[in-house]
N, C-alpha and C. Protein backbone atom coordinates (compact mmCIF):
# COMPACT_ATOMS: atom_id res chain seq x y z
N UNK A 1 13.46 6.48 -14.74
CA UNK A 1 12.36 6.36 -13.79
C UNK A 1 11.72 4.99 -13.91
N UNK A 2 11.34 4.56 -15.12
CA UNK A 2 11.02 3.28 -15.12
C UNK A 2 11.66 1.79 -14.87
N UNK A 3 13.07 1.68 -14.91
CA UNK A 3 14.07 1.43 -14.17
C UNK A 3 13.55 0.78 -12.62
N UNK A 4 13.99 1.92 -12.14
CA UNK A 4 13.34 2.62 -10.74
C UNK A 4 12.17 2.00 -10.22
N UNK A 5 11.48 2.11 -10.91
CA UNK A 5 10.06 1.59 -11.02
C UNK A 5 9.82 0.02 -10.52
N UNK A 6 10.42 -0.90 -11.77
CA UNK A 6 10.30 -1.91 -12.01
C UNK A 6 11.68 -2.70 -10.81
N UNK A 7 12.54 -1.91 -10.49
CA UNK A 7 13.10 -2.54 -9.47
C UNK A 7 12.14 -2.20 -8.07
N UNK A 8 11.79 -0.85 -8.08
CA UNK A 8 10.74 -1.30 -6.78
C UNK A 8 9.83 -2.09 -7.33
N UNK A 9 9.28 -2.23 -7.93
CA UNK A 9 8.49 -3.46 -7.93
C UNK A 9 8.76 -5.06 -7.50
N UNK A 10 10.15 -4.97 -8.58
CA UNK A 10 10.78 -6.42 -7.88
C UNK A 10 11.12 -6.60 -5.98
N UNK A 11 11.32 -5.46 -5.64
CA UNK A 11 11.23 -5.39 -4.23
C UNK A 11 10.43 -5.33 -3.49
N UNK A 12 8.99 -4.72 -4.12
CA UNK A 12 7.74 -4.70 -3.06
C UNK A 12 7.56 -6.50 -3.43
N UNK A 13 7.44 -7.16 -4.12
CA UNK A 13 7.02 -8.46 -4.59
C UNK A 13 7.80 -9.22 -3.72
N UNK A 14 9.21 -9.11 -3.49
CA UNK A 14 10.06 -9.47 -2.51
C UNK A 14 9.56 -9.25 -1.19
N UNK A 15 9.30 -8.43 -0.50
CA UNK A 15 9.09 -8.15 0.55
C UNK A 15 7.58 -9.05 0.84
N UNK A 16 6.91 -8.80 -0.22
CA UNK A 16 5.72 -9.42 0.16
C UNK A 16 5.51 -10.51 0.43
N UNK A 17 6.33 -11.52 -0.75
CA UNK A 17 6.33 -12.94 0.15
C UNK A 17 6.79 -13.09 1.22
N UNK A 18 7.84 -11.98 1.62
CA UNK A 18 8.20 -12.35 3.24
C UNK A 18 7.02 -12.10 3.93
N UNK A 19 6.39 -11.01 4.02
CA UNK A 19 5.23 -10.57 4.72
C UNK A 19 4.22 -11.66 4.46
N UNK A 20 3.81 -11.94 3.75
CA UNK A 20 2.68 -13.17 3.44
C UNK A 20 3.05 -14.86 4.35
N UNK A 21 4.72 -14.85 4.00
CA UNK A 21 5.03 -16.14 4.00
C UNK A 21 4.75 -16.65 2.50
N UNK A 22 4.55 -16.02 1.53
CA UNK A 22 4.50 -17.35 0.17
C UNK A 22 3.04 -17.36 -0.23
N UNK A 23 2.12 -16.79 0.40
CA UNK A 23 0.80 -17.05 0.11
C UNK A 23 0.09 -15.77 -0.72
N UNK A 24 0.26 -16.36 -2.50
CA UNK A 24 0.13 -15.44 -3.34
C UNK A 24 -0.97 -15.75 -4.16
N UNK A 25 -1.02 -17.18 -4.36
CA UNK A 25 -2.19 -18.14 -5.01
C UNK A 25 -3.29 -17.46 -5.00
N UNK A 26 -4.29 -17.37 -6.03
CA UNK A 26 -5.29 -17.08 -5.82
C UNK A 26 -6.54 -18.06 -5.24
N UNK A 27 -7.75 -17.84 -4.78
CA UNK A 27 -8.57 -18.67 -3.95
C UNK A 27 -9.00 -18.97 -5.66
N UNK A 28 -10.11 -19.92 -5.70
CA UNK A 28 -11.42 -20.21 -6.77
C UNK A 28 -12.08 -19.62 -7.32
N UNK A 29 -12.85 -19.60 -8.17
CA UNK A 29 -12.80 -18.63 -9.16
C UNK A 29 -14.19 -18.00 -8.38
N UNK A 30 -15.03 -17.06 -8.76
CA UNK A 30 -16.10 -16.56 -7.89
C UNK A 30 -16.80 -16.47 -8.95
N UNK A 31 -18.25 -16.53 -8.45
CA UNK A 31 -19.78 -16.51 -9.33
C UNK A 31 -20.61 -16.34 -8.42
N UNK A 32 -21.51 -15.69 -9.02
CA UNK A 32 -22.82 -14.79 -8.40
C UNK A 32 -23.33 -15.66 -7.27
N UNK A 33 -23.44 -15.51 -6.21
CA UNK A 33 -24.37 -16.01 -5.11
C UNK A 33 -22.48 -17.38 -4.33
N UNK A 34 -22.21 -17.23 -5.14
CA UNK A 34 -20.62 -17.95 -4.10
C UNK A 34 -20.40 -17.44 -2.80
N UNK A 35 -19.76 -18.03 -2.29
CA UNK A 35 -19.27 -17.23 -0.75
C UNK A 35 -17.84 -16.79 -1.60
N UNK A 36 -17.02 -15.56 -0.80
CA UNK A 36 -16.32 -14.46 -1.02
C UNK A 36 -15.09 -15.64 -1.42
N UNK A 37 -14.12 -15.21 -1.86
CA UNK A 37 -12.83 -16.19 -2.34
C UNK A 37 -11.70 -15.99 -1.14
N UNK A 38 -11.00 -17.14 -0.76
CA UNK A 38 -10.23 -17.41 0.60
C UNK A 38 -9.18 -15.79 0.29
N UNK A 39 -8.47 -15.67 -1.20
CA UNK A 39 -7.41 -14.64 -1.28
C UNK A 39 -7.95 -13.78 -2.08
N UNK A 40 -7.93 -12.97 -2.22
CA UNK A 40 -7.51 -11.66 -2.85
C UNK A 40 -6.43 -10.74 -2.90
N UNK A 41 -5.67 -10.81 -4.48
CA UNK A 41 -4.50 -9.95 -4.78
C UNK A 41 -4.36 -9.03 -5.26
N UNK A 42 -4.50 -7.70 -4.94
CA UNK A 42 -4.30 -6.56 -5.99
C UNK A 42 -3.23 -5.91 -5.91
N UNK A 43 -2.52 -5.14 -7.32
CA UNK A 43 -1.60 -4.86 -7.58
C UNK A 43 -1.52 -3.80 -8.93
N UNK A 44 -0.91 -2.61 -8.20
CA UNK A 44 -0.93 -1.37 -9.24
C UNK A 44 -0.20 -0.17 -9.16
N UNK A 45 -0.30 0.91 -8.69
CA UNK A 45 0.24 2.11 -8.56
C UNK A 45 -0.02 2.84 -7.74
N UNK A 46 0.53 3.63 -6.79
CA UNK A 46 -0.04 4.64 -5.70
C UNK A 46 0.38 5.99 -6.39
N UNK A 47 -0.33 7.07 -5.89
CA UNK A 47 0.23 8.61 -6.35
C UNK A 47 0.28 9.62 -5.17
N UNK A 48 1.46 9.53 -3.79
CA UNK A 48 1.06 10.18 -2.71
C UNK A 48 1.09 11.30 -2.85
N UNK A 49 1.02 12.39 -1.98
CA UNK A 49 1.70 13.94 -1.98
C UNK A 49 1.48 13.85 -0.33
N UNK A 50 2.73 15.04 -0.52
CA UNK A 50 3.52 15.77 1.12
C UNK A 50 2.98 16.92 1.23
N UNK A 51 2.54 17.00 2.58
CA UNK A 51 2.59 18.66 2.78
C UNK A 51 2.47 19.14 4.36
N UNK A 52 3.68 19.58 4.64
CA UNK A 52 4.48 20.22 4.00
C UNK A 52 5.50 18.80 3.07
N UNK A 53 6.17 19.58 2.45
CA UNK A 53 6.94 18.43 1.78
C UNK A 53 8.00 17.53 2.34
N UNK A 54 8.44 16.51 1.85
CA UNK A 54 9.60 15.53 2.73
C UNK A 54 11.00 16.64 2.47
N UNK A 55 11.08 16.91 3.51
CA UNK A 55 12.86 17.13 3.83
C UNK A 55 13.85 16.16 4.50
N UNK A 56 15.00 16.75 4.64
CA UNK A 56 15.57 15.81 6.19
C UNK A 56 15.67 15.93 7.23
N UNK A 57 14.82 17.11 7.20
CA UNK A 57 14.52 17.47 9.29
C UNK A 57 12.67 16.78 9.51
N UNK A 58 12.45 15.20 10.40
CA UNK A 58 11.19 14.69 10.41
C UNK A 58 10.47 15.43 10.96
N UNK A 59 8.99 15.59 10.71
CA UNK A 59 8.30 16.79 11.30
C UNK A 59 7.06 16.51 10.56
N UNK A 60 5.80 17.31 11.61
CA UNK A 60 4.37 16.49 10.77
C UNK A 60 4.06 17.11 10.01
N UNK A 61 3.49 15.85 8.85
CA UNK A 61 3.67 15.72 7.37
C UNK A 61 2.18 15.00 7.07
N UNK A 62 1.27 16.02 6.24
CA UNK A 62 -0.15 15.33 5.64
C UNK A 62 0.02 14.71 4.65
N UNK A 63 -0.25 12.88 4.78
CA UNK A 63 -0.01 12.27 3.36
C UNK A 63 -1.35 11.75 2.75
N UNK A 64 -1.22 12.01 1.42
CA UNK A 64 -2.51 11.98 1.47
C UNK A 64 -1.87 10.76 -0.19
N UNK A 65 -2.87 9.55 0.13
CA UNK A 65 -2.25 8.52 -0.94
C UNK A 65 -3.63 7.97 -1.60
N UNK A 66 -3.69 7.63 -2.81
CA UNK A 66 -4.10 7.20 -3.76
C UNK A 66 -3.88 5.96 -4.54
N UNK A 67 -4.46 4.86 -4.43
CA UNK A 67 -3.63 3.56 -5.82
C UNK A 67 -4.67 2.59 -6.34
N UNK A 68 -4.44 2.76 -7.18
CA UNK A 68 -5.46 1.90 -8.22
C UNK A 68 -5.01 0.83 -8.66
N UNK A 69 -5.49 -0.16 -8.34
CA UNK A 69 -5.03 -1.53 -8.41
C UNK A 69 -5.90 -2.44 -8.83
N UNK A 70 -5.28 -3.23 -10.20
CA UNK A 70 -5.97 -4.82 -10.41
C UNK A 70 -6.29 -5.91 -9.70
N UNK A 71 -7.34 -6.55 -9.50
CA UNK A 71 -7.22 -7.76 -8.54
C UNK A 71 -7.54 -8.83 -9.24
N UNK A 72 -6.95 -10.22 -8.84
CA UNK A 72 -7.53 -11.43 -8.86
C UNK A 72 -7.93 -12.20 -7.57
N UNK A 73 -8.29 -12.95 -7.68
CA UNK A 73 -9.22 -13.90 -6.69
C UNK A 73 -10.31 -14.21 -7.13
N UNK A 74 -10.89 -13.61 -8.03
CA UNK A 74 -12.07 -13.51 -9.08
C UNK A 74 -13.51 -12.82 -8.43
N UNK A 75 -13.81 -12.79 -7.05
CA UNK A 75 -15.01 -11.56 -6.70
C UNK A 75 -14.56 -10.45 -6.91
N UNK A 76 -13.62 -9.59 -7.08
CA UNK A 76 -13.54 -8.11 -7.83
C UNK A 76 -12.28 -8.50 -8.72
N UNK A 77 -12.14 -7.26 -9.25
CA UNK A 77 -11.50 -6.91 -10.77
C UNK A 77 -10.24 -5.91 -10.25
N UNK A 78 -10.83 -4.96 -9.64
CA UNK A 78 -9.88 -3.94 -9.60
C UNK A 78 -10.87 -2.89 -8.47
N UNK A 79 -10.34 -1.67 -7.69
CA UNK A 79 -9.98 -1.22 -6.35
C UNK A 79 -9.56 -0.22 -6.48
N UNK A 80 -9.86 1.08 -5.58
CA UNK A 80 -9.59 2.44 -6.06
C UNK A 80 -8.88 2.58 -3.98
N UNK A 81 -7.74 2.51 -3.75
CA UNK A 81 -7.61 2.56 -2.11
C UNK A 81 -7.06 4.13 -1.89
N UNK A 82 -7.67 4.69 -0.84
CA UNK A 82 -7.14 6.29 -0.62
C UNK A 82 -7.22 6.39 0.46
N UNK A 83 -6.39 7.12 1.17
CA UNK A 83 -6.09 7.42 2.71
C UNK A 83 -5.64 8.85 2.80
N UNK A 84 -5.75 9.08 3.52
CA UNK A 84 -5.24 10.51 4.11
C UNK A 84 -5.05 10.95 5.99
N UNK A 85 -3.96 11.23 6.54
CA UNK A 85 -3.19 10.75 7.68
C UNK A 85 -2.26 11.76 7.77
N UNK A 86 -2.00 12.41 9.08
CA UNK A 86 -0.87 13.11 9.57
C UNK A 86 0.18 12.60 10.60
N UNK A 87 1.98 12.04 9.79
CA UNK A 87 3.09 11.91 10.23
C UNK A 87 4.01 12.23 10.69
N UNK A 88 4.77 11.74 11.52
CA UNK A 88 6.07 12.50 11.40
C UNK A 88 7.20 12.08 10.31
N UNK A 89 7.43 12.72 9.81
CA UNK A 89 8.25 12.26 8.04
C UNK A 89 9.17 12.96 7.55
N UNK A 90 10.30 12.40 7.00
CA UNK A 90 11.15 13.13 6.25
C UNK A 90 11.57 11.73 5.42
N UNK A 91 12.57 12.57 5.03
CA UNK A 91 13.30 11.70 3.24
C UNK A 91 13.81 10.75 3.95
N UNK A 92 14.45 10.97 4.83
CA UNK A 92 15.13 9.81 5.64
C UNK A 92 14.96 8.43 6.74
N UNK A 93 13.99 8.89 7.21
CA UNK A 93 13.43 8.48 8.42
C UNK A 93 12.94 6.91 8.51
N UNK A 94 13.85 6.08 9.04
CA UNK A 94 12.54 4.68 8.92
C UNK A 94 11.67 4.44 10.37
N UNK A 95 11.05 4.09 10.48
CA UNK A 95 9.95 4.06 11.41
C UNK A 95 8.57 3.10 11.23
N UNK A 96 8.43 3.09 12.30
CA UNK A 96 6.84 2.08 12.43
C UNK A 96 5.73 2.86 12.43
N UNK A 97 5.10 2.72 11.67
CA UNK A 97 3.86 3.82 11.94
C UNK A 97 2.72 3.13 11.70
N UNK A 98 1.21 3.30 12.33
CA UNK A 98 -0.12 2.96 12.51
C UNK A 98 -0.92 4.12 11.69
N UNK A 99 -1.34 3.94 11.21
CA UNK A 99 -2.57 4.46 10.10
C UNK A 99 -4.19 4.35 10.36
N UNK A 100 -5.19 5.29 10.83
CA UNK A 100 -6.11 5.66 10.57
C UNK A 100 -6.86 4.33 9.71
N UNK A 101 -8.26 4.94 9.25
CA UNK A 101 -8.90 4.16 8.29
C UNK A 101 -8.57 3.93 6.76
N UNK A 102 -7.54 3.39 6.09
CA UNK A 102 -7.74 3.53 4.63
C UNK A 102 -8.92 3.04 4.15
N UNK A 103 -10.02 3.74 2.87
CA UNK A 103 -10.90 3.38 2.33
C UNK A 103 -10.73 3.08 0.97
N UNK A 104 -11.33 1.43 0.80
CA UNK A 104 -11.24 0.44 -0.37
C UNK A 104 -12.41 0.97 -1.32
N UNK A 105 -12.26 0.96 -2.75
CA UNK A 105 -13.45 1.35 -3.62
C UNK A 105 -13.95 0.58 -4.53
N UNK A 106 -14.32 -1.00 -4.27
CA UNK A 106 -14.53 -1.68 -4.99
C UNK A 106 -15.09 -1.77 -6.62
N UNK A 107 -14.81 -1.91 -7.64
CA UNK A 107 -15.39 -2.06 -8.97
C UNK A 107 -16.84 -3.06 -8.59
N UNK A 108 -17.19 -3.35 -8.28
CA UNK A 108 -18.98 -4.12 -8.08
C UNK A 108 -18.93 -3.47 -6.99
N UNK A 109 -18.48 -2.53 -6.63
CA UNK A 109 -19.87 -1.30 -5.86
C UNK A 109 -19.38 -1.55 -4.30
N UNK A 110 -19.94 -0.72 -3.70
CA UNK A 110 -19.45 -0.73 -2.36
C UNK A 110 -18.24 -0.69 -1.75
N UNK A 111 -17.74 -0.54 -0.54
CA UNK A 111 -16.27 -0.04 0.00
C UNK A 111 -15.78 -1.04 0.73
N UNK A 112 -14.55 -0.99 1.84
CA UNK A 112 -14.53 -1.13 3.06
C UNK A 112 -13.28 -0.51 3.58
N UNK A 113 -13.36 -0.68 5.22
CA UNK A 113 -12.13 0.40 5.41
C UNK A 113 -10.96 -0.53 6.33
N UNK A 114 -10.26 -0.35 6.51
CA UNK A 114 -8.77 -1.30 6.93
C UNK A 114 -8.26 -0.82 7.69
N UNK A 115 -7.29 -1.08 8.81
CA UNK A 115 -6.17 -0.51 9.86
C UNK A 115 -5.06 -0.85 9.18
N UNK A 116 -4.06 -0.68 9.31
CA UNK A 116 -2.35 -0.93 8.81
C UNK A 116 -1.64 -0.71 9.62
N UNK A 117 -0.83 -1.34 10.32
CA UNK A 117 0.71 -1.00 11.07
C UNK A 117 1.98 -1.59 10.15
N UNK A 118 2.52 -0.03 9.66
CA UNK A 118 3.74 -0.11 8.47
C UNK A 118 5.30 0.20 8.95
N UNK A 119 6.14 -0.90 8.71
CA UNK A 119 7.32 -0.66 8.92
C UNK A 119 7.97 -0.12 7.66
N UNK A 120 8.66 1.60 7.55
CA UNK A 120 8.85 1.60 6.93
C UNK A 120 10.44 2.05 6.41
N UNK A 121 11.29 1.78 5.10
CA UNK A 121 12.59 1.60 5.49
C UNK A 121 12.90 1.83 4.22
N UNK A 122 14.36 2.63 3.99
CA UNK A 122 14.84 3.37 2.91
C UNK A 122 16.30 2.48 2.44
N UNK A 123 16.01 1.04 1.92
CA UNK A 123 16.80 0.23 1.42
C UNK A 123 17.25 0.67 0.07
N UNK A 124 18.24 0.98 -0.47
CA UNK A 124 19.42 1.12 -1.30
C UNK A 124 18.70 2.62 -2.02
N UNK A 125 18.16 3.73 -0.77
CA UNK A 125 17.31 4.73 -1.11
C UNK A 125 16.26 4.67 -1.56
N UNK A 126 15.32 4.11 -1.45
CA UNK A 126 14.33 3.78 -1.79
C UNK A 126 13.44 3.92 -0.95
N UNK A 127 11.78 3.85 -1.02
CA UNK A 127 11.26 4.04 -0.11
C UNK A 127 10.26 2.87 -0.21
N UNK A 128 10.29 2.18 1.12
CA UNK A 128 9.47 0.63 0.99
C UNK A 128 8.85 0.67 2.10
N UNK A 129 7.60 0.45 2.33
CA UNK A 129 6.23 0.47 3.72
C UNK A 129 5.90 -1.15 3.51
N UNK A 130 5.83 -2.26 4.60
CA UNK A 130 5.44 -3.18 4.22
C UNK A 130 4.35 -3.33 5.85
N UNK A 131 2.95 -3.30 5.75
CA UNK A 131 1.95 -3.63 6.20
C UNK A 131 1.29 -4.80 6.68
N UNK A 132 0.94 -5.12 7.86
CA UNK A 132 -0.18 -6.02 8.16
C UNK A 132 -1.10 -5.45 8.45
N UNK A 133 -2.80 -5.97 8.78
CA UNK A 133 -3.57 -5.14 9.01
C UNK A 133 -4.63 -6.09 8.87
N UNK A 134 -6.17 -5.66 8.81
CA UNK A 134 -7.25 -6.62 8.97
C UNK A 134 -8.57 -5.34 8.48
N UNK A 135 -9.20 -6.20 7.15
CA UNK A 135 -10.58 -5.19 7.17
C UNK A 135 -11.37 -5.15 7.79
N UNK A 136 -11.94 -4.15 8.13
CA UNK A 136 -12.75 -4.01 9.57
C UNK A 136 -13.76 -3.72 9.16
N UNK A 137 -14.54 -3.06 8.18
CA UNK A 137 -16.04 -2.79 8.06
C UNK A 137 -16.12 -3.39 6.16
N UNK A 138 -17.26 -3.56 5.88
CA UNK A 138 -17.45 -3.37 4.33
C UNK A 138 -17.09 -5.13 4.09
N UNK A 139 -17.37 -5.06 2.46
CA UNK A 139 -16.46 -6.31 2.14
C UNK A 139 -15.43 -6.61 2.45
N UNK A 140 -15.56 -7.94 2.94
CA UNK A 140 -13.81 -8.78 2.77
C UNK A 140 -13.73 -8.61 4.89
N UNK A 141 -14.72 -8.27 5.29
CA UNK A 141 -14.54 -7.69 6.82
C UNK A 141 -14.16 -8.48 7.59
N UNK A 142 -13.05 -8.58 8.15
CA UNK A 142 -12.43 -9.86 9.20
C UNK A 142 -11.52 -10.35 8.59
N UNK A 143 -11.02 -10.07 7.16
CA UNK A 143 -9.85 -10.60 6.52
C UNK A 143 -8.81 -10.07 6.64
N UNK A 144 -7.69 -11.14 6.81
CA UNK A 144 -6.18 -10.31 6.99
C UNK A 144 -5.78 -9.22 5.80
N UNK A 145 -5.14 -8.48 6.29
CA UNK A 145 -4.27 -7.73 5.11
C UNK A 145 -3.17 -7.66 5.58
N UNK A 146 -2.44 -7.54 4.13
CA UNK A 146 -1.11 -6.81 3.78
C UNK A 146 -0.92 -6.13 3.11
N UNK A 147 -0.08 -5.51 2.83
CA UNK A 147 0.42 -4.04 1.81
C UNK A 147 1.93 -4.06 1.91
N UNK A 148 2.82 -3.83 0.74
CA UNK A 148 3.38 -3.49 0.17
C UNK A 148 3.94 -2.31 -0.61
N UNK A 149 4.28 -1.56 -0.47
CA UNK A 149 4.58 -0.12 -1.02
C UNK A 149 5.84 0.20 -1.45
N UNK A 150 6.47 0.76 -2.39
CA UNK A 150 7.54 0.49 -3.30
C UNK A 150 7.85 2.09 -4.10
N UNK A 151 8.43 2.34 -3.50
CA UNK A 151 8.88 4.31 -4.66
C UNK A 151 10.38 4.77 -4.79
N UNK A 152 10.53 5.10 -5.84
CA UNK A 152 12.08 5.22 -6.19
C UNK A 152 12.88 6.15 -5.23
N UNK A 153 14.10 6.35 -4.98
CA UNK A 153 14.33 6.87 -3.98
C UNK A 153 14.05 8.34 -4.36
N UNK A 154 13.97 9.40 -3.24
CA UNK A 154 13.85 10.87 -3.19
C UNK A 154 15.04 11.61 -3.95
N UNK A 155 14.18 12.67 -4.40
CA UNK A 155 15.34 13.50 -5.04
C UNK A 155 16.08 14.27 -3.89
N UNK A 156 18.00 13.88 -3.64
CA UNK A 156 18.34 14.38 -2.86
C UNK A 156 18.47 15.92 -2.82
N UNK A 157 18.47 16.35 -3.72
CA UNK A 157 18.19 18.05 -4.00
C UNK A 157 17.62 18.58 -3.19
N UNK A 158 16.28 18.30 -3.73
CA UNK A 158 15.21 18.51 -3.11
C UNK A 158 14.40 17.91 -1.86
N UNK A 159 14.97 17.03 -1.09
CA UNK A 159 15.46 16.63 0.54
C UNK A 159 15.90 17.93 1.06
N UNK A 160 16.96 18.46 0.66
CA UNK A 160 18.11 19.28 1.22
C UNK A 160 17.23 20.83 0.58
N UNK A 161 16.42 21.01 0.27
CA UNK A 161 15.76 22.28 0.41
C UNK A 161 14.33 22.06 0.32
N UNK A 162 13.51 22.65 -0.60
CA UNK A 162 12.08 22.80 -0.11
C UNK A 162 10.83 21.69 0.25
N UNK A 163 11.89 20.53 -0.20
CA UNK A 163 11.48 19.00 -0.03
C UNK A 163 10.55 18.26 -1.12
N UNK A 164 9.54 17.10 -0.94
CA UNK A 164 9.71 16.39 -2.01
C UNK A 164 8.21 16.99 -1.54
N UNK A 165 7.27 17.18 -2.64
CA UNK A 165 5.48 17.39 -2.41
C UNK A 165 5.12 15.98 -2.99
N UNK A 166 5.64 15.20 -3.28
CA UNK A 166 4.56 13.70 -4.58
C UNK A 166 5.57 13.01 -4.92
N UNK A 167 5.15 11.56 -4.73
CA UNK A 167 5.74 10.84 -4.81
C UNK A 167 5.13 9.36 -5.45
N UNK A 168 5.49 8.82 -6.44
CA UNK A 168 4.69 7.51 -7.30
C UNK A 168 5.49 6.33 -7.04
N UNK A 169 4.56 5.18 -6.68
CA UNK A 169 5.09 3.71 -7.26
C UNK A 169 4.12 2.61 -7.03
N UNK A 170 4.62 1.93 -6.99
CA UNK A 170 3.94 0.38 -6.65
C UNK A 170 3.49 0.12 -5.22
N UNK A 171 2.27 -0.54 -5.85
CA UNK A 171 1.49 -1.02 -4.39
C UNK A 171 0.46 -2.37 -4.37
N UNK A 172 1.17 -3.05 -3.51
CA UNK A 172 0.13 -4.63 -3.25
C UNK A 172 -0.40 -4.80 -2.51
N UNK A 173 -1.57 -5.09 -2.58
CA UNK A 173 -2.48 -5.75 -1.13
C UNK A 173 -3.03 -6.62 -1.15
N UNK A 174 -2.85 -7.73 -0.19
CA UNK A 174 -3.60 -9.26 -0.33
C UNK A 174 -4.51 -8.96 1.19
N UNK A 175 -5.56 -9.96 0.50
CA UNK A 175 -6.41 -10.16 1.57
C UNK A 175 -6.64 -11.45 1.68
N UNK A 176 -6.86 -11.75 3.10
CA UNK A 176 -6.60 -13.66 3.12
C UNK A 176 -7.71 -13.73 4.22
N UNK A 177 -8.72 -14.71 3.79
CA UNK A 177 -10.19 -14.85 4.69
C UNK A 177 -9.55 -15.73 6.14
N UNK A 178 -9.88 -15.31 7.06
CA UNK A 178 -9.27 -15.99 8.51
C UNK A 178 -10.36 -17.08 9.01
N UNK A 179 -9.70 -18.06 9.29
CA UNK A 179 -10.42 -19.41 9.60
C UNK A 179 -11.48 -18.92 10.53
């Protein structure tokens, strides 16, 4: 599993510089009364669940996701992001999909909430979502986003009968302040 893991990782990281273009740098360091830092990078773990669960017949599916992530840029530390959204989904399926509000949980207090449009695609079985998007209320509001999402592939077993309920891996999100 950890394996697994660490190669999705090397692949969400991959994908991301494509999605970014290269822009990983962090902005300047931040201190009390500063204006907000140009980037922000966080990077950590998601914990979704299915329900009903992923099979291989697509059909709507409540996902409800979780990931706790470190940041640098230096105005926050770390980020609690959770969403919850009804798909059409199975083990197999790649597709474009638009997402609801995800809500950000900042470590110095306060939230904000984001749009995402995710292409998402089951490269060498695997399951990879790579995101653009823009925060819309709260801190960081008017800044681009991206996301990254990275999970080992599905157990085919359990595809082929009562399906998958939870699913773990890696997850990045940069935020980049727009001119």
């Amino acid at each position: 599993m950890r394996s697994s893991i660490r190669r999705s990782a090397g692949l969400s990281g991959a994908l991301l510089l494509a999605v970014t273009g290269g822009t990983l740098a962090a902005g300047p360091a931040w201190a009390a009364g500063a204006p907000e830092p140009r980037v922000v990078s966080c990077s950590g773990t998601i914990a979704e669940t299915f329900s009903p669960g992923l099979t291989v017949r697509k059909r709507p599916t409540r996902v409800t996701a979780r990931s706790t992530l470190s940041c640098t840029g230096g105005a926050v530390t770390s980020v609690v992001f959770s969403s919850s959204y009804v798909v059409e989904a199975s083990c197999l399926s790649n597709q474009l999909i638009s997402v609801g509000s995800p809500q950000f949980r900042w470590d110095t207090g306060g939230g904000s909430t984001a749009t995402f449009t995710y292409v998402v695609g089951r490269p060498a079985g695997q399951t990879v979502s790579a995101g653009v998007g823009e925060v819309l209320t709260g801190r960081f509001a008017g800044y681009a986003a991206t996301r990254v999402l990275a999970s080992p592939a599905p157990d085919a077993y359990k595809c082929l009968g009562a399906g998958i309920p939870a699913a773990q891996g890696v997850d990045h999100v940069t935020l980049v302040a727009q001119p």
